[in-house]
Protein backbone atom coordinates (compact mmCIF):
# COMPACT_ATOMS: atom_id res chain seq x y z
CA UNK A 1 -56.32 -33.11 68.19
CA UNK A 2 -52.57 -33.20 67.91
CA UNK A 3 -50.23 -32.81 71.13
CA UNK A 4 -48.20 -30.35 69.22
CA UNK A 5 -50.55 -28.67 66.83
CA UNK A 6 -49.23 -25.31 67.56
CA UNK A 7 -46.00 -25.47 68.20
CA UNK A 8 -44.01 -24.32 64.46
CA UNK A 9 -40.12 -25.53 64.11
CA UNK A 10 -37.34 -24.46 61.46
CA UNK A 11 -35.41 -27.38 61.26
CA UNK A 12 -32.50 -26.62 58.91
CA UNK A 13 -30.75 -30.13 59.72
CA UNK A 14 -30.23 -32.70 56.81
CA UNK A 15 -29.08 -36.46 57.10
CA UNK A 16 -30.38 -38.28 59.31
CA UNK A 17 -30.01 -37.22 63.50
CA UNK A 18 -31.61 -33.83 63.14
CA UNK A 19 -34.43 -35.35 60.40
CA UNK A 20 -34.81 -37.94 62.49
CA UNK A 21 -36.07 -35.67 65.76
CA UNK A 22 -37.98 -32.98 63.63
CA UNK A 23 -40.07 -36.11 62.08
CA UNK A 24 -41.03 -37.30 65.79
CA UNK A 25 -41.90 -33.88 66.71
CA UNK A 26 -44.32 -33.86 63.23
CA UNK A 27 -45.71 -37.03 64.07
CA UNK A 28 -47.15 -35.39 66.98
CA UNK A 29 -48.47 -32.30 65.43
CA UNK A 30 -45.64 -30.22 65.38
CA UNK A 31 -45.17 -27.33 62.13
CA UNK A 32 -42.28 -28.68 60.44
CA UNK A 33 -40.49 -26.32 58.15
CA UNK A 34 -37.86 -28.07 56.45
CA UNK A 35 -35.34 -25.25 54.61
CA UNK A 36 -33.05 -26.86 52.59
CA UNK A 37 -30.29 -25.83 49.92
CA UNK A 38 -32.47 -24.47 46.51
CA UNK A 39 -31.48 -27.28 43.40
CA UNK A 40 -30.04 -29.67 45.66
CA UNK A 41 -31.84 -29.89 49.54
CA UNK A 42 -30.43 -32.36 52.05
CA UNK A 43 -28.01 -34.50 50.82
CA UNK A 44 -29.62 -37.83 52.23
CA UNK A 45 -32.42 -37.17 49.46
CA UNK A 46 -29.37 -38.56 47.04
CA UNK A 47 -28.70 -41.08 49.22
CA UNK A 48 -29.34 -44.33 46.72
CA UNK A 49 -30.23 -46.78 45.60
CA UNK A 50 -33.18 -47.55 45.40
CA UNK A 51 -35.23 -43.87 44.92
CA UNK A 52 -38.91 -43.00 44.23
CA UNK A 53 -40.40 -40.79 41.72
CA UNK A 54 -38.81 -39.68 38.38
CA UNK A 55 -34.88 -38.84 38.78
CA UNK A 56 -35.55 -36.76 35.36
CA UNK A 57 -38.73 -35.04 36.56
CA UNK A 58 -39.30 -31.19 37.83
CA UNK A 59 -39.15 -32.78 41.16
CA UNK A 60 -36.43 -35.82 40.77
CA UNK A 61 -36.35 -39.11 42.36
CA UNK A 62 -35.97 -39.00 46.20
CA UNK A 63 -34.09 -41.82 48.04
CA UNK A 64 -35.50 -44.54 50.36
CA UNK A 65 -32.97 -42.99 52.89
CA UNK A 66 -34.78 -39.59 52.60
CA UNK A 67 -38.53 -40.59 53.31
CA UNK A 68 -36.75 -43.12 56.12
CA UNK A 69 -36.92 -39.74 58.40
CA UNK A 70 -38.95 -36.72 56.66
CA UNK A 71 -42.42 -37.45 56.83
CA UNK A 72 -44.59 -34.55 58.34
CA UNK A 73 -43.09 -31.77 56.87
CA UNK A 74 -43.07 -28.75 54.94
CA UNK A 75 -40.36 -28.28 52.63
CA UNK A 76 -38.85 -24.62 51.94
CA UNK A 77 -35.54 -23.98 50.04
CA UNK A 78 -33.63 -21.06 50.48
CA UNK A 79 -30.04 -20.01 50.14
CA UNK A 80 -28.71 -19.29 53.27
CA UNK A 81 -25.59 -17.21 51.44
CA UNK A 82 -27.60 -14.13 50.39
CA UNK A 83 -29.21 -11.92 53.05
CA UNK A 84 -32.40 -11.84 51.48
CA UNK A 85 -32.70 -15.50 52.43
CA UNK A 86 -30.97 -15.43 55.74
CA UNK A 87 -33.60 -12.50 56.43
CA UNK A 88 -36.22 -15.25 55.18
CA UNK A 89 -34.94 -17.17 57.83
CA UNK A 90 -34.91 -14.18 60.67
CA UNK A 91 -38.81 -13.55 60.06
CA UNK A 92 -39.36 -17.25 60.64
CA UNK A 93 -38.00 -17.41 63.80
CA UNK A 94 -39.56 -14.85 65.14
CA UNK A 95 -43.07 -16.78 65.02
CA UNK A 96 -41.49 -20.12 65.24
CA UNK A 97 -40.84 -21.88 68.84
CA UNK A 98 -38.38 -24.08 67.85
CA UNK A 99 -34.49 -23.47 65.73
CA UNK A 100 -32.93 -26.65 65.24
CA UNK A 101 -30.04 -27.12 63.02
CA UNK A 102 -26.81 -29.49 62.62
CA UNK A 103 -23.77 -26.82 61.13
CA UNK A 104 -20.46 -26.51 62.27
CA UNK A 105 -20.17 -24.82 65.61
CA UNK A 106 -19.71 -21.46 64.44
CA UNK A 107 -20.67 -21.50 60.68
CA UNK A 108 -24.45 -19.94 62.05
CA UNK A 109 -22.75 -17.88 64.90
CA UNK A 110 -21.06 -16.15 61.55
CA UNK A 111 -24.20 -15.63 59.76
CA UNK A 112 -26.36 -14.01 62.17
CA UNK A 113 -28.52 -17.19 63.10
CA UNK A 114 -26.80 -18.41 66.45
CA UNK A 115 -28.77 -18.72 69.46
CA UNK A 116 -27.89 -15.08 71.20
CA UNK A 117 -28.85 -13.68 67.92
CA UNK A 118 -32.05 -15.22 67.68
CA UNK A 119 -33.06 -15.09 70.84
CA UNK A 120 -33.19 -11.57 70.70
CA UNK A 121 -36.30 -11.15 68.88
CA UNK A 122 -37.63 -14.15 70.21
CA UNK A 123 -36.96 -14.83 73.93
CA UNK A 124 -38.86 -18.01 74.05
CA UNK A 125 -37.21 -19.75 71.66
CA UNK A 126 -36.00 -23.21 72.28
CA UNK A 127 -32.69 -23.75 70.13
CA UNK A 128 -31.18 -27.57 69.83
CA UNK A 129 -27.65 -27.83 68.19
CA UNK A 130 -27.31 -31.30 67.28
CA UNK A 131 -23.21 -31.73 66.22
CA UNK A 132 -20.52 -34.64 65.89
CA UNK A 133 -18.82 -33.75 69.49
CA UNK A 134 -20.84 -31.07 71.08
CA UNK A 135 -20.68 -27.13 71.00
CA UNK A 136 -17.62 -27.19 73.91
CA UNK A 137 -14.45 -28.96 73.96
CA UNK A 138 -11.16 -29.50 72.27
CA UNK A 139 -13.24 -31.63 69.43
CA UNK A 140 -16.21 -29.10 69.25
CA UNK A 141 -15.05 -27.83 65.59
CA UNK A 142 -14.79 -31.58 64.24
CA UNK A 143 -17.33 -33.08 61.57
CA UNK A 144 -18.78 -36.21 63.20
CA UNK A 145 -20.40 -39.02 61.42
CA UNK A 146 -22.19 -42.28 62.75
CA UNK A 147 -19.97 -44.66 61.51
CA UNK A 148 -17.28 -42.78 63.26
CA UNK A 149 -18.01 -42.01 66.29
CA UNK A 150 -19.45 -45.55 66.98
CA UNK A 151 -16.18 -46.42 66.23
CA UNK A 152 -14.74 -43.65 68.40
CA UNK A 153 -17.44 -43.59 71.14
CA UNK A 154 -16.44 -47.56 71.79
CA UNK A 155 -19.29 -49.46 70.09
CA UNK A 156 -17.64 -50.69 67.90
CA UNK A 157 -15.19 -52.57 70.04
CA UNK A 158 -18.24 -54.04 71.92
CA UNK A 159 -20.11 -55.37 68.78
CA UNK A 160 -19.54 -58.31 66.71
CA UNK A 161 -18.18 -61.83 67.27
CA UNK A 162 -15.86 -62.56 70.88
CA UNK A 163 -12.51 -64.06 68.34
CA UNK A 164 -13.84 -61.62 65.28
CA UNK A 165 -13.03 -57.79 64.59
CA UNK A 166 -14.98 -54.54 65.87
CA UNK A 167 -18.54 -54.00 63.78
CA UNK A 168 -20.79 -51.14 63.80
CA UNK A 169 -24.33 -51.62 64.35
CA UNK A 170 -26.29 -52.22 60.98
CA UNK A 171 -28.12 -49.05 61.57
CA UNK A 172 -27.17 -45.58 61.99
CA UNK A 173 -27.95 -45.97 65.61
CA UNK A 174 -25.96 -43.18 67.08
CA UNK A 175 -27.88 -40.97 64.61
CA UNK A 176 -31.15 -42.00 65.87
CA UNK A 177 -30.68 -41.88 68.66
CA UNK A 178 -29.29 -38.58 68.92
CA UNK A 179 -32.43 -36.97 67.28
CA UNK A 180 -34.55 -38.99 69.91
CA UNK A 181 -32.69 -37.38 72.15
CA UNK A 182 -32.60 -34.07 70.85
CA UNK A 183 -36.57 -34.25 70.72
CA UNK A 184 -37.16 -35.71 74.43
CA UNK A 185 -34.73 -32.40 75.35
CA UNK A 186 -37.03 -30.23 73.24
CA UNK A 187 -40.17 -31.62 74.83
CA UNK A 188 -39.06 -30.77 78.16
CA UNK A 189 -38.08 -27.48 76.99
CA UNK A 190 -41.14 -26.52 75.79
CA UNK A 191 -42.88 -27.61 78.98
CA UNK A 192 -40.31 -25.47 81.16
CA UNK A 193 -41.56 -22.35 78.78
CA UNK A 194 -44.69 -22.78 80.39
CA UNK A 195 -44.14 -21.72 83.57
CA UNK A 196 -40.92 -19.01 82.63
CA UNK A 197 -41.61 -18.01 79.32
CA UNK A 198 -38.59 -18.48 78.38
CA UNK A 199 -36.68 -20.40 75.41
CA UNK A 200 -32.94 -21.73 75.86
CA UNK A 201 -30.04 -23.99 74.45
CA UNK A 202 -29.86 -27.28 73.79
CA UNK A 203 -26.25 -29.03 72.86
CA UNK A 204 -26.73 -32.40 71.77
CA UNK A 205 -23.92 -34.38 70.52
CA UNK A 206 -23.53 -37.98 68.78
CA UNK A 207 -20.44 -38.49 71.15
CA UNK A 208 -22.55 -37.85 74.34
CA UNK A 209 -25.59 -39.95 72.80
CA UNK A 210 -22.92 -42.69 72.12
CA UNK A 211 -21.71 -42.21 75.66
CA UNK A 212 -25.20 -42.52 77.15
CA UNK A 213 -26.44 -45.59 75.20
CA UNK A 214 -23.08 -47.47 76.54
CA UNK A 215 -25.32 -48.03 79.70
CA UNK A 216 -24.70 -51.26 81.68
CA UNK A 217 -21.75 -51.66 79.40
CA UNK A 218 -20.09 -48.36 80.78
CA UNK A 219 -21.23 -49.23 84.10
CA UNK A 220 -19.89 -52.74 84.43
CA UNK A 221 -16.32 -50.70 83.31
CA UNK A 222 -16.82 -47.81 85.71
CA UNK A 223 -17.75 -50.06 88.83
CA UNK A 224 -16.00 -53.11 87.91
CA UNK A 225 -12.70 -51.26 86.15
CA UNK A 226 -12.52 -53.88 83.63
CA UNK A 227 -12.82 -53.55 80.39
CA UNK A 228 -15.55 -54.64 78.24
CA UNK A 229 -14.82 -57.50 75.36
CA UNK A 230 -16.64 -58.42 72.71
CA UNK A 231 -19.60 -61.09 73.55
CA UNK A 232 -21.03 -62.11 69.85
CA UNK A 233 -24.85 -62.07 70.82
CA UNK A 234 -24.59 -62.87 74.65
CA UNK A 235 -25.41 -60.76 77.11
CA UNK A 236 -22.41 -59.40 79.99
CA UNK A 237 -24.30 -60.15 82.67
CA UNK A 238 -27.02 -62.81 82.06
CA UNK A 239 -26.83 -66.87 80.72
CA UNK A 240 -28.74 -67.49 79.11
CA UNK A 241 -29.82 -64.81 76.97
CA UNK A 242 -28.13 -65.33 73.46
CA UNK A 243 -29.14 -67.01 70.47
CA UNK A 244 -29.28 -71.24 69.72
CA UNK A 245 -29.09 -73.36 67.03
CA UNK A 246 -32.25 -75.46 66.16
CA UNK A 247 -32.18 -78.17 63.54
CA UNK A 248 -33.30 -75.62 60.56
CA UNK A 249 -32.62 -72.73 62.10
CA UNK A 250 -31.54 -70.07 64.58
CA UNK A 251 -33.58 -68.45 67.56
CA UNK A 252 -32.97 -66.68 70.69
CA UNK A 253 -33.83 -67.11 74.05
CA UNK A 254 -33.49 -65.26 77.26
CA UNK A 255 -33.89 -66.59 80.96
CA UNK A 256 -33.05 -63.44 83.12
CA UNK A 257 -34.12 -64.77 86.19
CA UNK A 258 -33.13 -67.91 88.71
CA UNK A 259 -37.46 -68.42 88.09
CA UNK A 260 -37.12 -68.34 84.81
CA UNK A 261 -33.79 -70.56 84.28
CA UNK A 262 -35.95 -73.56 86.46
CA UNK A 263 -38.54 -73.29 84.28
CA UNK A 264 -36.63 -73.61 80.76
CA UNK A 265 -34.97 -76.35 82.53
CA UNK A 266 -38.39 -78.17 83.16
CA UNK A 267 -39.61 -76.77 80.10
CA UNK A 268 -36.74 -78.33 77.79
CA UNK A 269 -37.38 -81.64 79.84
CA UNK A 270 -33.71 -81.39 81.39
CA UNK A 271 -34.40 -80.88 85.28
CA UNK A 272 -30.87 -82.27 85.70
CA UNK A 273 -29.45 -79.17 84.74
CA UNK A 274 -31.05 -77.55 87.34
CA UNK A 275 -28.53 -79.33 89.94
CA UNK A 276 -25.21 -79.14 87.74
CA UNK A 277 -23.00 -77.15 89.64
CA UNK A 278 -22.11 -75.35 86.77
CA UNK A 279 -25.64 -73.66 86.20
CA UNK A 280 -26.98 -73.43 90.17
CA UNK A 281 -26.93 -69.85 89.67
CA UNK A 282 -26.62 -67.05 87.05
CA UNK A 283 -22.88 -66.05 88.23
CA UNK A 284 -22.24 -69.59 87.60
CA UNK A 285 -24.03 -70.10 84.54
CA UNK A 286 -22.02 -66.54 83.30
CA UNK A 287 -18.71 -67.91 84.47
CA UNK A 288 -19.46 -71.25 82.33
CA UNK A 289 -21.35 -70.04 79.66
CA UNK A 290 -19.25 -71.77 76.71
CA UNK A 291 -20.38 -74.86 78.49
CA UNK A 292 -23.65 -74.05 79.20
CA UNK A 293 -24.31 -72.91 75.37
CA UNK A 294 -22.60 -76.33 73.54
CA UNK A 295 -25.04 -78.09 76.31
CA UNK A 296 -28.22 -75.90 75.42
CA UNK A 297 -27.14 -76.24 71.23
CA UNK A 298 -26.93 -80.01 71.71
CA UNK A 299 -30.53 -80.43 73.29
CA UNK A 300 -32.06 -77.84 70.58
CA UNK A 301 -30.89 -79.29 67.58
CA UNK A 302 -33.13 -82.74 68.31
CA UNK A 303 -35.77 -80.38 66.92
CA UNK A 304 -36.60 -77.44 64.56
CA UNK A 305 -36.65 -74.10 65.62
CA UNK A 306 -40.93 -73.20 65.37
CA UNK A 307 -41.27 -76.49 67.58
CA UNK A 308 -38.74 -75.15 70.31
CA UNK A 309 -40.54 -71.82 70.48
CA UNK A 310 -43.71 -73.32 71.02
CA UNK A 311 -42.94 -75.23 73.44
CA UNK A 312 -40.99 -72.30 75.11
CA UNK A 313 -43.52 -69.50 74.56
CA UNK A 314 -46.08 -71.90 75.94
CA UNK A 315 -44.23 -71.94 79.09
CA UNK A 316 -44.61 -68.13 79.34
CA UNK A 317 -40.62 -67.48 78.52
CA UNK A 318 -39.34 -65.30 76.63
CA UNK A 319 -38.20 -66.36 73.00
CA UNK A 320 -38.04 -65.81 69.16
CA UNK A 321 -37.26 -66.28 65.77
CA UNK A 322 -34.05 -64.73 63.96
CA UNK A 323 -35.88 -63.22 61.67
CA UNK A 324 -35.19 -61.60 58.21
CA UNK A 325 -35.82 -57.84 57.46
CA UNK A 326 -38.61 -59.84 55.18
CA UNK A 327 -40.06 -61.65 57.49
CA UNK A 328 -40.50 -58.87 59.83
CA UNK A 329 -42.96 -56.90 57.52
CA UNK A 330 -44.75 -60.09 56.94
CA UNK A 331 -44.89 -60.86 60.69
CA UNK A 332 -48.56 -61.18 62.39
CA UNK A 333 -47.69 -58.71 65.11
CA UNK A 334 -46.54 -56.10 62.01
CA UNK A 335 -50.09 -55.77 60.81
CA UNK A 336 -52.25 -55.57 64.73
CA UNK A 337 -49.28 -53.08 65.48
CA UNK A 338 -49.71 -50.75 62.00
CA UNK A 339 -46.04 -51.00 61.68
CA UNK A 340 -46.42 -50.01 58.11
CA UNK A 341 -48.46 -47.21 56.77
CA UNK A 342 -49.11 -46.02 53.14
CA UNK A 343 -48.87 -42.64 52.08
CA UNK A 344 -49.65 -40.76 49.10
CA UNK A 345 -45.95 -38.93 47.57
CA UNK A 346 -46.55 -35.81 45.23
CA UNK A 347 -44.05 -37.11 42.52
CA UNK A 348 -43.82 -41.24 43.28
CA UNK A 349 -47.86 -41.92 44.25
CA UNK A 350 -48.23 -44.56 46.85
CA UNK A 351 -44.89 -45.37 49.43
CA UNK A 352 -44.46 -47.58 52.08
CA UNK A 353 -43.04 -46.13 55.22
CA UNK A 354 -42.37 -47.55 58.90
CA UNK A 355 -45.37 -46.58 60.88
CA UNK A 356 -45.18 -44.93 64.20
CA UNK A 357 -43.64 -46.56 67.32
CA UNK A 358 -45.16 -44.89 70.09
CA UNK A 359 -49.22 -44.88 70.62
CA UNK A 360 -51.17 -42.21 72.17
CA UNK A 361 -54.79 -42.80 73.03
CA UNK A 362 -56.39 -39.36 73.02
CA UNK A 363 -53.44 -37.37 70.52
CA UNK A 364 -51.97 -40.18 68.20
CA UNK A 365 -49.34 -39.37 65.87
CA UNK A 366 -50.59 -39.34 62.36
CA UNK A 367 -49.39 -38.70 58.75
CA UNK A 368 -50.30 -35.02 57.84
CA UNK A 369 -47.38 -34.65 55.37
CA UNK A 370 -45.65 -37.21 53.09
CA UNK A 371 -41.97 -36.20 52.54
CA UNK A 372 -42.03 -33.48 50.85
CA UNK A 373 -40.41 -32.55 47.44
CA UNK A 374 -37.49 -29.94 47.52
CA UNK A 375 -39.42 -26.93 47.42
CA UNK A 376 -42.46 -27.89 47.52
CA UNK A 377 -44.02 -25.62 49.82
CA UNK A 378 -42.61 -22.39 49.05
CA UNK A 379 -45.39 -20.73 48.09
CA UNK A 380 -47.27 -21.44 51.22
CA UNK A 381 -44.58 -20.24 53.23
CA UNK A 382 -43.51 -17.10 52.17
CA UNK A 383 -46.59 -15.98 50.52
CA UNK A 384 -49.17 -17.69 52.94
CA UNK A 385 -47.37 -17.54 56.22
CA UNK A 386 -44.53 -14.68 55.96
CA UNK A 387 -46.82 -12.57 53.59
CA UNK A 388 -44.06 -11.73 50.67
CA UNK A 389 -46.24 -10.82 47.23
CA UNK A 390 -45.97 -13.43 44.87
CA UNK A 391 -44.02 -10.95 42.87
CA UNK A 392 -41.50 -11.00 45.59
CA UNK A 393 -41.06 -14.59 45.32
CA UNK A 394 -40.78 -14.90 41.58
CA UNK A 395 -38.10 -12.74 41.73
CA UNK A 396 -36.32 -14.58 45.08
CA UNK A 397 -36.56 -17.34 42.70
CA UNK A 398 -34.72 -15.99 39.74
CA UNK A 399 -32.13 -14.18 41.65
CA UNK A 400 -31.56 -17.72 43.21
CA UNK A 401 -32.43 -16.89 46.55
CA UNK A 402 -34.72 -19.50 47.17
């Protein structure tokens, strides 16, 4: 049985953030209906290369970055433009338990689909704005973007090499991690509705995600009131814990404890190090850590990287490989773990997909729903579920209303 088997959500987000927490909340049960533009649908499904499926088909090719984040859903288009579909859109609310949706702040206020709108025929419904800067302040009408608010939010001038310039993460991390948000926020709202009955409004905004996920960064700056620099791939606050050169090879290793720096010492056969006043202890080791590293690099590249890591992991520390997006899906761990799953696509056959990150004994997630075509379940929507004839639709469908 699924945790979330009868919970229904209209999820009229496209991209990635919102996508990203409707397909966690469909992993675990949840009724995704996906409404998206008719002829066109989210954006991110032209998001390529490299697609799937026949780009001159009745259904056309749909890009990698598209099934990255819309498994386990239903897929219904409508044009939100004509009041026949924004009334489409009213009578799906009203026996849905979850709105979620990524427009301007204002743009659904306009249309009739804001929350004090909605909430009127539905008092327990949980609606989650997911925006750029939030549904309040001076920036709450700007369009926000990953790439720019990492940049904006300060990740970038925390990432990439100490001498080099800012990067931004090679993932759309703020995205992500936004949706994850937005669906831990909407898990806790629907357990609140338990007890009161009641829906409410959640703001969630890639600024404030960005914010959050600064963590021991922003509060090394807010207690210490120094600035955070660049580090390359070492940590702030722990030596070592960065990656090493090995004769053929890269790897990284992390000793996070004073336990665990005696040990690599013994491990490594370099007890002397133990006793350098440089390295007694991790402020030290932190203070001196361009000394500590050349030392480290000079010992490891006697040997090649799989020998170092045996040696190490035998010793019960933790280390590992720099591996290559490759070598990750043909790691050992990738196949025990189900990392990738096979499903079955209505236009492109078989697809590889990520599989799911989080394990539930009794209520796993599962694949109920490949991502869907644009469209594709229009029928079983608004005939099966909203009862329109299938006269009615036909003609929704020439008119252009869905």
């Amino acid at each position: 049985m699924a945790a979330l088997k009868d919970i229904r959500i209209v999820d009229i987000t496209r991209a990635m953030a919102g996508p990203y927490c409707t397909m966690m909340l469909g992993d675990f049960g949840a009724d995704v209906i996906k409404v998206e533009r008719p002829g066109s649908g989210d954006e991110s499904r032209g998001w390529g290369p490299p697609f799937v499926g026949d780009a001159y088909g009745p259904y056309p090719g749909e890009s990698a970055y598209f099934l990255s984040a819309n498994r386990n859903k239903r897929s219904l288009t409508v044009n939100l433009k004509d009041p026949a579909g924004l009334k489409i859109i009213q009578k799906l609310v009203l026996i849905s338990d979850v709105f979620i949706e990524n427009f301007r702040t204002g743009v659904l206020d306009k249309m009739g689909l804001g929350y004090e709108a909605l909430k009127e025929g539905n008092p327990g419904l949980i609606y989650c704005s997911v925006s750029g800067y939030g549904r309040t302040g001076p920036y709450r009408e700007r369009p926000g973007y990953d790439a720019i608010v990492q940049a904006e939010g300060g990740m970038m001038s925390i990432t990439g090499p100490k001498e080099g310039p800012p990067s931004r993460v090679g993932i759309p991390i703020i995205d992500i991690t936004s949706g994850m948000f937005a669906a831990s926020a909407i898990l806790a709202s629907l357990y609140e509705r338990l007890e009161s009955g009641l829906g409410q409004y959640i703001d969630v905004s890639l600024l404030d995600t960005q914010a959050a996920l600064l963590a021991n960064v922003a509060s090394n700056y807010l207690v210490g009131g120094e600035p955070p620099q660049r580090q390359g791939n070492a940590h702030p606050n722990i030596a070592p814990y960065e990656p090493f050169q090995a004769k053929d090879r890269g790897f990284v290793l992390g000793a996070a404890n004073q336990r665990q720096w005696d040990k690599l010492c013994d491990t490594i056969h370099q007890p002397g190090l133990k006793t350098d006043p440089r390295f007694l202890t991790n402020q030290d080791r932190v203070k001196n850590r361009a000394d500590l590293i050349e030392v480290l690099n000079d010992i490891f590249k006697d040997k090649n990287a799989a020998e170092w890591l045996d040696q190490i992991q035998n010793a019960g520390l933790p280390c590992g490989p720099i591996n290559s997006v490759p070598e990750v899906f043909q790691h050992p761990q990738r196949e025990a773990r189900g990392l990738v799953q096979e499903v079955e696509h209505g236009s492109a056959g078989k697809v590889s997909l990520t599989g799911f990150p989080y394990k539930l004994s009794r209520t796993p997630a599962e694949t109920h729903q490949p991502p869907p075509r644009l469209g594709e379940h229009n029928r079983e929507i608004l005939v099966d579920l909203l009862g329109y004839s299938q006269d009615e639709m036909d003609q929704m469908l020439e008119k252009g209303i869905i």
